[in-house]
Protein backbone atom coordinates (compact mmCIF):
# COMPACT_ATOMS: atom_id res chain seq x y z
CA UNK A 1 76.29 63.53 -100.61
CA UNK A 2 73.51 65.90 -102.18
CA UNK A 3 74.34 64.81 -105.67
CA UNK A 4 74.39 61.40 -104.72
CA UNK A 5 70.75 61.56 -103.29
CA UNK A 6 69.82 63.70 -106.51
CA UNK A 7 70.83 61.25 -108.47
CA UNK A 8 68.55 58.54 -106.23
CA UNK A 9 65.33 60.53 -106.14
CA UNK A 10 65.46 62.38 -109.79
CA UNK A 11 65.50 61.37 -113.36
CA UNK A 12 68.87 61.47 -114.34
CA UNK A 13 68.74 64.81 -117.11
CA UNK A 14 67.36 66.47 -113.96
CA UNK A 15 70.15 65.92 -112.18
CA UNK A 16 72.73 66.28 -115.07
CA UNK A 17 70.88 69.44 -115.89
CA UNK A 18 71.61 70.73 -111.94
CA UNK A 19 75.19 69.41 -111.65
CA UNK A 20 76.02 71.58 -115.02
CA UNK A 21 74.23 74.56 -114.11
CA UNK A 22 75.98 74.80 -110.28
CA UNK A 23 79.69 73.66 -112.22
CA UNK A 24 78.99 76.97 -114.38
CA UNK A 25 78.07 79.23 -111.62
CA UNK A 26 81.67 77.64 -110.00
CA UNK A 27 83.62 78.47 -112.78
CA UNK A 28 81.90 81.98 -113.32
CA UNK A 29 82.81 82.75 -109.38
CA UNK A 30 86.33 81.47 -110.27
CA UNK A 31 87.07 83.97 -112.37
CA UNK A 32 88.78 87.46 -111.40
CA UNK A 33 87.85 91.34 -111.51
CA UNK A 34 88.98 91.68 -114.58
CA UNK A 35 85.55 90.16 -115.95
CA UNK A 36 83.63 92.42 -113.52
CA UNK A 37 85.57 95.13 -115.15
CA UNK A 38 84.42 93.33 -118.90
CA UNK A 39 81.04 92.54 -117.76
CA UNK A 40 80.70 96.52 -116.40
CA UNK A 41 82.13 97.61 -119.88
CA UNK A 42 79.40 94.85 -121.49
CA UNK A 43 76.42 96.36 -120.21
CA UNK A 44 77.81 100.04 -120.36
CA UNK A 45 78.05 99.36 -124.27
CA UNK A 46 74.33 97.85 -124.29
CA UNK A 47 73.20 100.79 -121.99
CA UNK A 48 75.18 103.44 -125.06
CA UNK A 49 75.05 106.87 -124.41
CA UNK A 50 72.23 106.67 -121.84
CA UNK A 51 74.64 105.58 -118.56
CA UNK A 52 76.25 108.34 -116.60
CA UNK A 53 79.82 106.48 -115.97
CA UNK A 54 82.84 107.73 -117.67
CA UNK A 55 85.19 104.15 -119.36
CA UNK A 56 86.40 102.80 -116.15
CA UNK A 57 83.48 103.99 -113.67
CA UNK A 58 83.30 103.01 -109.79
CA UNK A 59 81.34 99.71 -109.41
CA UNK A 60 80.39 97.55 -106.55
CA UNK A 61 79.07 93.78 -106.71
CA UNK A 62 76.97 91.96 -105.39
CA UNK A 63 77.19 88.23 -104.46
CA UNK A 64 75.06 85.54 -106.82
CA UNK A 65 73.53 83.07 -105.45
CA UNK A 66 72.90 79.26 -105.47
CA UNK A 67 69.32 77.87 -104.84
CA UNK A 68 68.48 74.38 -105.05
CA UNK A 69 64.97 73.13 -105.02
CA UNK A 70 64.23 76.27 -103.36
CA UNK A 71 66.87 76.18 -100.70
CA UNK A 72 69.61 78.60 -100.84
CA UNK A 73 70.45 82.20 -100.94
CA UNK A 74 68.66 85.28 -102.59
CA UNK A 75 70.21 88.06 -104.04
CA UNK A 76 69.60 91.19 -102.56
CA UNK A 77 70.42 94.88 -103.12
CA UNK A 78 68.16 97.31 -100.77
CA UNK A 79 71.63 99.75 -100.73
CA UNK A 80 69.77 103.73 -102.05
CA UNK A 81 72.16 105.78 -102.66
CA UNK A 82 71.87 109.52 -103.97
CA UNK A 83 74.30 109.16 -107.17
CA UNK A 84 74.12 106.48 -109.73
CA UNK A 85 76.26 103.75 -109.36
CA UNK A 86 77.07 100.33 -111.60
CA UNK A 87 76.24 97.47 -109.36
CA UNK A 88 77.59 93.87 -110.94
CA UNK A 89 75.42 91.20 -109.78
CA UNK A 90 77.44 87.91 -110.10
CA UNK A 91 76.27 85.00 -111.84
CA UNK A 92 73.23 83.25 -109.75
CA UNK A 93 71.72 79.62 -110.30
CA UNK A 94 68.35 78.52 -109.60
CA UNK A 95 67.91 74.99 -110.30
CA UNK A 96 63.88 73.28 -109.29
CA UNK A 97 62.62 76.15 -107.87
CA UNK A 98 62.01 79.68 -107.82
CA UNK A 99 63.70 82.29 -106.64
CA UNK A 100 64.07 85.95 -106.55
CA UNK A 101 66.90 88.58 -106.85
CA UNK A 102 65.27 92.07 -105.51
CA UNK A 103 67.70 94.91 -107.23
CA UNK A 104 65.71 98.10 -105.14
CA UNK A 105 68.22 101.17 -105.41
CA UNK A 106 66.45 104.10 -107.82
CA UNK A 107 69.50 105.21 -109.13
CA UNK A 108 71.22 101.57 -110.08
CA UNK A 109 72.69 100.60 -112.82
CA UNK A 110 72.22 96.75 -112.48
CA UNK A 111 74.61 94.62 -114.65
CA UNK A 112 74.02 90.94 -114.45
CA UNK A 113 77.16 88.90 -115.14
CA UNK A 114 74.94 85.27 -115.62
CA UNK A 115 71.84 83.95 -114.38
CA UNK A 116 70.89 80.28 -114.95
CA UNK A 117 68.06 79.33 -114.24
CA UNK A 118 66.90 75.33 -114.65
CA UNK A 119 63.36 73.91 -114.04
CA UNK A 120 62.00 76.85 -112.15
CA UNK A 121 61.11 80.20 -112.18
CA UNK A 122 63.42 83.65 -111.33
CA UNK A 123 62.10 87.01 -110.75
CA UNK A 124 63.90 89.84 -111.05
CA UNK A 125 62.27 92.69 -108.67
CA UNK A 126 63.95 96.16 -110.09
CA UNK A 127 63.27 99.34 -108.67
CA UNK A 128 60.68 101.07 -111.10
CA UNK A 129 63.70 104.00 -111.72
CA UNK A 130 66.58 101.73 -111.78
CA UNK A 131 68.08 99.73 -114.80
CA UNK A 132 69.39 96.63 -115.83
CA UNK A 133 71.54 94.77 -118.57
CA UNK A 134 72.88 91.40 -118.70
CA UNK A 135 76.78 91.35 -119.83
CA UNK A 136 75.82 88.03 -122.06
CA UNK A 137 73.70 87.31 -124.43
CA UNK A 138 70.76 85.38 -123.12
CA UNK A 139 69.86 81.58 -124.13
CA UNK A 140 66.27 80.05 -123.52
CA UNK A 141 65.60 76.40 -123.91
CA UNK A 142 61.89 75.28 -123.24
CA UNK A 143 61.61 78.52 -121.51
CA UNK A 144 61.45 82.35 -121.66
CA UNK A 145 64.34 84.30 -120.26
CA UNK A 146 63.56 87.96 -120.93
CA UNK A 147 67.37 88.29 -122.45
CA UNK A 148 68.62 88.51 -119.11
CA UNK A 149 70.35 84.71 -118.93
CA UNK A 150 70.15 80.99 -119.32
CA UNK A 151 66.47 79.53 -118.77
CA UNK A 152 66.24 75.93 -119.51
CA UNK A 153 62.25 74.66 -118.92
CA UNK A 154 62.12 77.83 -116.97
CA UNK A 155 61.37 81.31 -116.79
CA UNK A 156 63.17 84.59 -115.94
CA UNK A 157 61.09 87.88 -115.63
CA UNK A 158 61.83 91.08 -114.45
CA UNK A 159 59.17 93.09 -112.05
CA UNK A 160 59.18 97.01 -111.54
CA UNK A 161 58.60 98.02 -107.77
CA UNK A 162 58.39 101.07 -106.01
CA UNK A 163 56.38 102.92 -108.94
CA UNK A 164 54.76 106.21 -108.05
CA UNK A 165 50.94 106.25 -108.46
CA UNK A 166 49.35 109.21 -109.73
């Protein structure tokens, strides 16, 4: 029903754009923990010999999201813990709107597994100690995606929070 009133009320690239960018995130979510276990080795080997994780290190994820001319989910992770740990994000979509992901524990390793982001604007809010890779390459298209994802007539930017002042 929604992509039948998308394709009513939006140009039709708009919509074709949006239908290929949520079937990506669906395929990406389809897939099992052995590519959290790649993606986690991915950003381990673009992190080299500054990440504290032995080969096959404890991880947790973290759900992607799906927002839609700014309805939808945000990705959150507020979690602080007192060790470092390797958080996998998993792959997000923003299509038409903008949307946030806020990535607030000091000592996280953040490893983003895909964001797309189509006709709007993602911000990544990251902890001013924490870090961040993507496991893939990123690809910009009429857009800027700070190497962190897909952007097509977009943006993706990454914001450090919770910086001490001196």
């Amino acid at each position: 029903m929604a992509i039948k009133k998308c394709l009513l009320t939006l140009p039709v690239n708009t919509c074709a754009l949006a239908l290929a960018a949520l079937l990506t995130a669906t395929a990406a979510h389809a897939q099992d923990a052995d590519t959290v276990q790649s993606a986690a080795q991915a950003c381990m080997r673009a992190w080299g010999s500054q990440h504290p994780f032995t080969d096959t290190p404890p991880l947790r994820t973290v759900s992607g999201a799906v927002r839609v001319l700014g309805r939808g989910s945000s990705v959150a992770d507020r979690e602080v813990t007192d060790y470092p740990v390797l958080v996998v994000v998993q792959p997000g979509v923003n299509v038409l709107g903008e949307s946030e992901m806020e990535l607030l524990n000091p000592n996280g390793w953040y490893c983003l597994r895909a964001a797309v982001n189509v006709g709007g604007g993602l911000r990544i809010k990251l902890h001013c100690d924490a870090h961040i890779s993507s496991a893939t390459s990123g690809t910009s298209v009429f857009g800027d995606n700070a190497g962190r994802g897909v952007s097509v007539m977009g943006a993706i930017s990454v914001e450090r929070v919770g910086c001490a002042r001196s």
